[in-house]
N, C-alpha and C. Protein backbone atom coordinates (compact mmCIF):
# COMPACT_ATOMS: atom_id res chain seq x y z
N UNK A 1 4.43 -33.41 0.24
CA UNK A 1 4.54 -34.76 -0.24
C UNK A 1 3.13 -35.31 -0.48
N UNK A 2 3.04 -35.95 -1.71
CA UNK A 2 1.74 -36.41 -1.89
C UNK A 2 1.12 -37.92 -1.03
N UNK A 3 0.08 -37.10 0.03
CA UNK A 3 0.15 -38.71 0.43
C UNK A 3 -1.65 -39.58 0.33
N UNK A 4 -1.47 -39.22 -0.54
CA UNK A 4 -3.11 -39.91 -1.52
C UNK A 4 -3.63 -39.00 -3.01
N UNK A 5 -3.81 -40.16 -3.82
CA UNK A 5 -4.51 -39.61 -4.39
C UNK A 5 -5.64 -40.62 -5.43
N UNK A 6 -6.79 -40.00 -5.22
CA UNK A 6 -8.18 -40.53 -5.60
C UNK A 6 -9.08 -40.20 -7.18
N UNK A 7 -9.01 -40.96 -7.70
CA UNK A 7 -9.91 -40.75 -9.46
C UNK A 7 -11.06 -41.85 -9.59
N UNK A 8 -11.95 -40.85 -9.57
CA UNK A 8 -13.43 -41.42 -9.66
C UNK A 8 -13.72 -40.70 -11.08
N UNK A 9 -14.38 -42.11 -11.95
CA UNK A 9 -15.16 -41.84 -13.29
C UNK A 9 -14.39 -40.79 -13.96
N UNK A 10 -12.87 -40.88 -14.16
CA UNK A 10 -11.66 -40.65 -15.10
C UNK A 10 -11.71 -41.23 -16.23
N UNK A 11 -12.20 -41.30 -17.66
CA UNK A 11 -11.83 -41.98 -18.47
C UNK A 11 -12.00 -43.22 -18.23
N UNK A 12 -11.08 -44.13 -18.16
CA UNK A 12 -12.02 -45.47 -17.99
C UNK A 12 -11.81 -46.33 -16.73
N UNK A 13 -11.34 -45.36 -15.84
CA UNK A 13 -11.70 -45.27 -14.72
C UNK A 13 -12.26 -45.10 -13.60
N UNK A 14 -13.36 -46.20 -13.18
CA UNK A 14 -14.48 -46.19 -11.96
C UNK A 14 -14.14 -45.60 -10.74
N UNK A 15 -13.14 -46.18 -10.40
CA UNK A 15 -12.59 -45.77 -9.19
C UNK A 15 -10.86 -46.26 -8.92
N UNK A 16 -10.42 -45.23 -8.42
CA UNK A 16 -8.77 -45.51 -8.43
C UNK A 16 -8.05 -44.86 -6.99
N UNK A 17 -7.92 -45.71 -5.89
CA UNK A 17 -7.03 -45.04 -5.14
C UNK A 17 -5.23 -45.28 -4.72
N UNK A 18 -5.02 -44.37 -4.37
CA UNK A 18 -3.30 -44.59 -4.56
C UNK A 18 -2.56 -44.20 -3.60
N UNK A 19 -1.84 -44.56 -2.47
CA UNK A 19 -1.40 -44.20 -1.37
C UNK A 19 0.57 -44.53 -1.61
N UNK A 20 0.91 -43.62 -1.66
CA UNK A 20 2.72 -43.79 -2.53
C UNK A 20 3.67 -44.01 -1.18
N UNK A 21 4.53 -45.15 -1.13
CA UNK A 21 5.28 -45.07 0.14
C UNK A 21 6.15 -44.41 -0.01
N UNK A 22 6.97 -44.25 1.16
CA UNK A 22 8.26 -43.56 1.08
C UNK A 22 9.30 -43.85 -0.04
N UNK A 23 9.71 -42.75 -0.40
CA UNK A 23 11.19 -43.18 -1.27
C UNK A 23 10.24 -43.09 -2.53
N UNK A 24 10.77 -43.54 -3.78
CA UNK A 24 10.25 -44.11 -5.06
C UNK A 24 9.59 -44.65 -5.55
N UNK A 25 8.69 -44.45 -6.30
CA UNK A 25 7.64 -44.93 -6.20
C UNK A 25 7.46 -45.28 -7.92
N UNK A 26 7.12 -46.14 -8.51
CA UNK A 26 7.29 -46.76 -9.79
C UNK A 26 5.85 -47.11 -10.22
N UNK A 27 5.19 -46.68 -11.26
CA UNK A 27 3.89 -47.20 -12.07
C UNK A 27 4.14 -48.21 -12.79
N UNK A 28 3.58 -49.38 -12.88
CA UNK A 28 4.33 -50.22 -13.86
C UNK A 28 2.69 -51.10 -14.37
N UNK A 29 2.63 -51.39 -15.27
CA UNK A 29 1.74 -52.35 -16.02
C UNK A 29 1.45 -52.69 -17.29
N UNK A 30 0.82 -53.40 -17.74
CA UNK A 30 0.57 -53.43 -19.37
C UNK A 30 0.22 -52.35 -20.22
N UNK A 31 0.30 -52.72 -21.29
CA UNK A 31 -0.10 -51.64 -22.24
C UNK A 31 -1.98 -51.46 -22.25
N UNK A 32 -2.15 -50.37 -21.55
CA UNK A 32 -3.41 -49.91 -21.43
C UNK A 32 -4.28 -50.38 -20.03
N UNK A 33 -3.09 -50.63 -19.24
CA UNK A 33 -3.99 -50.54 -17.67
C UNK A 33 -3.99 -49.38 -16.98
N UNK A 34 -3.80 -48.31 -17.92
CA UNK A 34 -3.78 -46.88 -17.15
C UNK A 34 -3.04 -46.46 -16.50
N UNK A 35 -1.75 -46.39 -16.47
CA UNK A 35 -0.63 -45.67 -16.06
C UNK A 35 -0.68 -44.49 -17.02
N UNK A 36 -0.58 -44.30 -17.74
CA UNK A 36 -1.11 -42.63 -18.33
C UNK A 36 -2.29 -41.80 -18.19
N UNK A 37 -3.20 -42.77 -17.23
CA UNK A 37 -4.27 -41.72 -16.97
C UNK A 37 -3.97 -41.15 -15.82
N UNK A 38 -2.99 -41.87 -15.23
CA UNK A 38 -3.03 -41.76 -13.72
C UNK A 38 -1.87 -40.34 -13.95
N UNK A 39 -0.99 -40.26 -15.00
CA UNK A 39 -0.49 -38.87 -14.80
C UNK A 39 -1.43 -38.00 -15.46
N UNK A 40 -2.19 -38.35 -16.47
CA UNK A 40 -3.29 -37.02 -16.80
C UNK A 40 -4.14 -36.36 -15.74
N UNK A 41 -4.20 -37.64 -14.88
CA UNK A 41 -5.18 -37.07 -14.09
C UNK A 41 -4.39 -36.26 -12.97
N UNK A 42 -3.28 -36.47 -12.15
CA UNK A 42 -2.26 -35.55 -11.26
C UNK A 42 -2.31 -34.83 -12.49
N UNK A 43 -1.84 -34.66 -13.69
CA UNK A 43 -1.75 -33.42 -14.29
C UNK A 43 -3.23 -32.12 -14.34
N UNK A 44 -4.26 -32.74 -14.37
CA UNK A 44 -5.32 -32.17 -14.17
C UNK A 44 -5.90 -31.66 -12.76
N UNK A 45 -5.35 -32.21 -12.07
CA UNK A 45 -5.38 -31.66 -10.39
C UNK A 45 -3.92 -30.58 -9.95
N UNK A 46 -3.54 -30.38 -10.52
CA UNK A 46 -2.50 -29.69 -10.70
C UNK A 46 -2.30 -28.22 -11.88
N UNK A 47 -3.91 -27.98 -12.28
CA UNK A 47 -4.46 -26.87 -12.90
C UNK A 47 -4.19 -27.05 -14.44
N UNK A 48 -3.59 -28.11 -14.75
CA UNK A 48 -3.68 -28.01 -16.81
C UNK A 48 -4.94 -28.55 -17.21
N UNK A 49 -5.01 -28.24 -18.69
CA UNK A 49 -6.16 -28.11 -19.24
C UNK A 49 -6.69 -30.07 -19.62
N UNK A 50 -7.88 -29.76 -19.12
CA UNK A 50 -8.13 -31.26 -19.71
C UNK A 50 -9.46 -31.20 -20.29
N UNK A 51 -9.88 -31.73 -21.21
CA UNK A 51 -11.10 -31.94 -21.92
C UNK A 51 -12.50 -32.85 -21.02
N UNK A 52 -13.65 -32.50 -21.59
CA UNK A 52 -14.96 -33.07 -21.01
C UNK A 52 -14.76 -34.77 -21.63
N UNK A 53 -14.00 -35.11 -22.57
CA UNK A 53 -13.83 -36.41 -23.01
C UNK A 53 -12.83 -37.48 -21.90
N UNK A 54 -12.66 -36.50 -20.82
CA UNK A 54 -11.92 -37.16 -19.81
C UNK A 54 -13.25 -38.08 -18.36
N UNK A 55 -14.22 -37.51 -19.11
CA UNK A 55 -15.38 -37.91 -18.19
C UNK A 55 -15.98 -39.57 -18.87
N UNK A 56 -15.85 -40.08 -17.82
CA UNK A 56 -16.15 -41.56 -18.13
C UNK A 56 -17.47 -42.00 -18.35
N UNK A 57 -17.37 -42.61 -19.55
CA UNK A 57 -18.69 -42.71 -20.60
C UNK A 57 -19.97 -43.07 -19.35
N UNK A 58 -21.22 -42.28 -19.68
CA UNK A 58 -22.20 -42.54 -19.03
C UNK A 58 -22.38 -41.68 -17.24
N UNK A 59 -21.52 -41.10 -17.31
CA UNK A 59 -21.32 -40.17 -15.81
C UNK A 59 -21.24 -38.92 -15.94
N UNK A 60 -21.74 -37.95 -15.62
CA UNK A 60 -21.69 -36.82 -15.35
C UNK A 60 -20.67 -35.59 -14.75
N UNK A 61 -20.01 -36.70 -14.34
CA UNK A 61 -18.60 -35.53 -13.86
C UNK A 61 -17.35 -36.86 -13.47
N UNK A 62 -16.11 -36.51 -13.99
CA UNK A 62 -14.77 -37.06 -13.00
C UNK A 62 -14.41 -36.07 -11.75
N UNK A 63 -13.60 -37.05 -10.83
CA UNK A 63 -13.29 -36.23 -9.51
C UNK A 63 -11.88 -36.68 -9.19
N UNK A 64 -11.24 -36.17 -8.55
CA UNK A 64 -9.77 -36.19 -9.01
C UNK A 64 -9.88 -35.45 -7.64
N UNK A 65 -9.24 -36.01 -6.96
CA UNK A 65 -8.54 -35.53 -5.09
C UNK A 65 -7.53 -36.26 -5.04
N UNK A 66 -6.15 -35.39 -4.31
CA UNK A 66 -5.32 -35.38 -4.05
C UNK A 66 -4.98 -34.84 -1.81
N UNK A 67 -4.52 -35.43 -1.35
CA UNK A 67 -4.14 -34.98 -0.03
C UNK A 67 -2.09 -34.65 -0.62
N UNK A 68 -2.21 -33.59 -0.21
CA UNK A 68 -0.73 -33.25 0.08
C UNK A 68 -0.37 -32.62 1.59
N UNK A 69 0.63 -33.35 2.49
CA UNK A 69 1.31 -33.22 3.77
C UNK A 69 2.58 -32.30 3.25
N UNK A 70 3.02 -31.71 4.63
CA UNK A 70 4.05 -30.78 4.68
C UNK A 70 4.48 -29.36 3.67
N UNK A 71 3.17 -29.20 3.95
CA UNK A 71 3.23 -28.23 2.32
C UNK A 71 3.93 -26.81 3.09
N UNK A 72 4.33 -26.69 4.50
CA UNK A 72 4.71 -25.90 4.44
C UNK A 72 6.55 -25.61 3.77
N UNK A 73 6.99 -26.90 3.76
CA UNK A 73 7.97 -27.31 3.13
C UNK A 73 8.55 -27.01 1.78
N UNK A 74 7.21 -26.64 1.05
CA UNK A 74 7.14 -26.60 -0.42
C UNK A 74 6.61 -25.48 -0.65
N UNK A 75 5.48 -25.06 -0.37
CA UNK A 75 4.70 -23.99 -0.85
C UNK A 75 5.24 -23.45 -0.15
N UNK A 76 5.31 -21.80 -0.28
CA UNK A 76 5.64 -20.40 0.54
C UNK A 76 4.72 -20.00 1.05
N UNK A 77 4.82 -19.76 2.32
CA UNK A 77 3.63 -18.85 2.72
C UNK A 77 2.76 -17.60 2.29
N UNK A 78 3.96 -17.30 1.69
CA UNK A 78 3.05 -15.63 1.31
C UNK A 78 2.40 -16.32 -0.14
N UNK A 79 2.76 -17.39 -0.66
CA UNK A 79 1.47 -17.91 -1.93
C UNK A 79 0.13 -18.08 -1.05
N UNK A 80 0.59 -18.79 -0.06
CA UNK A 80 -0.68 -19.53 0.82
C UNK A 80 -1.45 -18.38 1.24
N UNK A 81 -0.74 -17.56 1.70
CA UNK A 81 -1.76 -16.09 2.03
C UNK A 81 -2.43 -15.25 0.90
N UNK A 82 -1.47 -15.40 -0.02
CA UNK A 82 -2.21 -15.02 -1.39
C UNK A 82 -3.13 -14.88 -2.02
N UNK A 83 -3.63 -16.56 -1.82
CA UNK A 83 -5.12 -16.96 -1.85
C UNK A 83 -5.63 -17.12 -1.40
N UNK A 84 -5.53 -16.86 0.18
CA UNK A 84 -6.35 -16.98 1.32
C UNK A 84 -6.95 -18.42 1.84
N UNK A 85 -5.47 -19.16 1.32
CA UNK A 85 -5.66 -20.67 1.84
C UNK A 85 -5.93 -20.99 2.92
N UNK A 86 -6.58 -21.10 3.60
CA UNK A 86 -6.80 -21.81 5.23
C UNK A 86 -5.92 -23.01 5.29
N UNK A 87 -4.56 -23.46 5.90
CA UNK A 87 -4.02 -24.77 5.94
C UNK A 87 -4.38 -24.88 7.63
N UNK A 88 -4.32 -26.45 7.63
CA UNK A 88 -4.32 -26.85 8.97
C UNK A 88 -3.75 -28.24 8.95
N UNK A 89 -2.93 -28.32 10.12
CA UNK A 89 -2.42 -29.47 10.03
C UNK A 89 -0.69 -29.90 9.27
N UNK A 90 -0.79 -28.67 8.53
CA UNK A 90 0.24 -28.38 7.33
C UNK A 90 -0.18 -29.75 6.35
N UNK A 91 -1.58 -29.20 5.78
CA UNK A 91 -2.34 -30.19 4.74
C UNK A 91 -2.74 -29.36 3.87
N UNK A 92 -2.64 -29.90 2.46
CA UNK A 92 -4.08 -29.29 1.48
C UNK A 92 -4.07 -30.32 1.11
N UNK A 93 -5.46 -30.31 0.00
CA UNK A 93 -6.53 -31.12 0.06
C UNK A 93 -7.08 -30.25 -1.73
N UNK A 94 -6.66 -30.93 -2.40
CA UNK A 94 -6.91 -30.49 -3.75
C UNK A 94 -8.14 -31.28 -4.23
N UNK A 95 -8.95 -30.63 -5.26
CA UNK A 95 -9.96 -31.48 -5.41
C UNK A 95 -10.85 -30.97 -6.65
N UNK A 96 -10.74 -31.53 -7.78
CA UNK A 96 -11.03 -30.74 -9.26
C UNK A 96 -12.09 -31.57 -9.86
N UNK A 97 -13.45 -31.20 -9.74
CA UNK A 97 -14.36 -31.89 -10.62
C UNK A 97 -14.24 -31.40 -12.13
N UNK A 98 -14.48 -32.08 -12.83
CA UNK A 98 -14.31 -32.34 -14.58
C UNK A 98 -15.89 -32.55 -15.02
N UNK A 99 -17.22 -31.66 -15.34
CA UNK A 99 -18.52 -32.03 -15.58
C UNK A 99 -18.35 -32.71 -17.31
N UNK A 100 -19.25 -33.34 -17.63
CA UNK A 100 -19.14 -33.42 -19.35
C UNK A 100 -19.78 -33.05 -19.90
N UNK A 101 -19.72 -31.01 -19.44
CA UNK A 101 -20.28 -30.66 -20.44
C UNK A 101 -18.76 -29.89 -20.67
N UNK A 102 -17.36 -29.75 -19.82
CA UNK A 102 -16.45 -30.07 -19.70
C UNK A 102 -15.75 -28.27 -18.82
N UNK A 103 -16.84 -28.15 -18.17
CA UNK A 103 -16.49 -27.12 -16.51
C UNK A 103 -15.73 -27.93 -15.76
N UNK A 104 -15.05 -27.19 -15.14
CA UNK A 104 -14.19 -27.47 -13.54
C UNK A 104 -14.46 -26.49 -12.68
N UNK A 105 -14.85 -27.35 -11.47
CA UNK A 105 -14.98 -27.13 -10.09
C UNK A 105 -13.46 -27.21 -9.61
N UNK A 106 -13.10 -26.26 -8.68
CA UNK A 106 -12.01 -26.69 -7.76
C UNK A 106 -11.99 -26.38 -6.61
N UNK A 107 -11.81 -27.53 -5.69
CA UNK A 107 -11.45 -26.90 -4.67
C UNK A 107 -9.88 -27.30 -3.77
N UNK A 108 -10.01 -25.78 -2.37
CA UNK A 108 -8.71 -26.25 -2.12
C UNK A 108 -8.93 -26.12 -0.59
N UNK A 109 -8.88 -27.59 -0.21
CA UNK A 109 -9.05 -27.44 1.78
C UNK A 109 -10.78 -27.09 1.71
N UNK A 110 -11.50 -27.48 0.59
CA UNK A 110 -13.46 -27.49 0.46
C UNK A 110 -13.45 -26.17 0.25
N UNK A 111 -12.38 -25.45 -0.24
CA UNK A 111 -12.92 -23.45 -0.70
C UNK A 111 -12.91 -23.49 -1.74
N UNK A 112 -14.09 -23.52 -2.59
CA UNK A 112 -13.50 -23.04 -4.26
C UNK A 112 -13.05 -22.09 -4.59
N UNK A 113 -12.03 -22.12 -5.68
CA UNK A 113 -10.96 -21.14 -5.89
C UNK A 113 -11.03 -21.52 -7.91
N UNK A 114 -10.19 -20.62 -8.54
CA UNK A 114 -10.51 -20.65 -10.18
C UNK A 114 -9.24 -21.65 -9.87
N UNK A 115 -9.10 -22.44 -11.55
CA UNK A 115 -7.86 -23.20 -12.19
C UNK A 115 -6.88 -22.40 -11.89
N UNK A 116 -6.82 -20.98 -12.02
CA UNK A 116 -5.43 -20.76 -12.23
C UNK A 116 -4.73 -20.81 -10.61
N UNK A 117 -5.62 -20.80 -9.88
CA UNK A 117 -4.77 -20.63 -8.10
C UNK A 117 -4.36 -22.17 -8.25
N UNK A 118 -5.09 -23.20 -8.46
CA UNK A 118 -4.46 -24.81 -8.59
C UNK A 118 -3.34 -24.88 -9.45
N UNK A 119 -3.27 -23.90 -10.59
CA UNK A 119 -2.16 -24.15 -11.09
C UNK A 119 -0.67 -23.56 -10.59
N UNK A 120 -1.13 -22.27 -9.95
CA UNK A 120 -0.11 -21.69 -9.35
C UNK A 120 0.05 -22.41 -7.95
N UNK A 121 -0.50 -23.00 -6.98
CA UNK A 121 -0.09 -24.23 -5.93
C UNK A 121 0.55 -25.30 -6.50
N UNK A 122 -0.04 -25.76 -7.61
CA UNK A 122 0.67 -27.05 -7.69
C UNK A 122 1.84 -27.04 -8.66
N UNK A 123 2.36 -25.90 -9.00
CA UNK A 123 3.79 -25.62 -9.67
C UNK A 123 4.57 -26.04 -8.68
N UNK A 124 4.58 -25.99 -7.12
CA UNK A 124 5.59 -25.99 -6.39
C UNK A 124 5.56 -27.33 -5.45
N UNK A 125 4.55 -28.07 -5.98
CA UNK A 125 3.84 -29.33 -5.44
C UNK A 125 4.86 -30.37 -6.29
N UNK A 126 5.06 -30.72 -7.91
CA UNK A 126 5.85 -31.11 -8.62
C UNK A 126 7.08 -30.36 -9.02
């Protein structure tokens, strides 16, 4: 279950944090207060492809962290061993820098690992 998630220098986003309560959880606002960045960006922490134009004018990199609880719930273990995830706590801790020259960093629990292990974790995350 996702229980935070953080976007620094996203598009036109400085800083964004988001803590979802139980049950349902609804985005709601005007046209262009960023409720679609906020799924580009879970979509981009979640291993799809996103462009260096996602880096917010004048900054050098976006950062995009996510905390997910009970992952033993969701993820399988033998994925988690797969990649030689270290969990503790029954936590990961996703975390995808975006540079603008338009590289990604990822990490998972502070281990860097390539896009495609984030993409194969977070298939079973959504």
């Amino acid at each position: 279950m996702l229980v935070s998630l953080t976007i620094q220098d996203f598009a036109i986003v400085e800083y964004a944090s988001f803590t979802p309560g139980k049950g349902l959880n609804i985005l709601t606002g005007e046209t262009g207060a960023g409720k679609s960045l906020i799924i580009d960006a879970i979509s981009a922490l979640l291993g799809h492809r996103i462009g260096r134009d996602y880096v917010r004018k004048d900054c050098d990199k976006a950062v995009i962290e996510a905390v997910f609880d009970q992952i033993s719930s969701v993820v399988p273990s033998d994925v988690i061993e797969e990649f030689g995830i270290e969990v503790e706590d029954d936590t990961l801790i996703l975390l995808r820098e975006i540079s603008k020259d338009g590289r990604s960093i990822v990490r998972i629990n502070g281990r860097v690992m390539p896009v495609s292990v984030l993409k194969s974790i977070g298939s079973f995350l959504v």
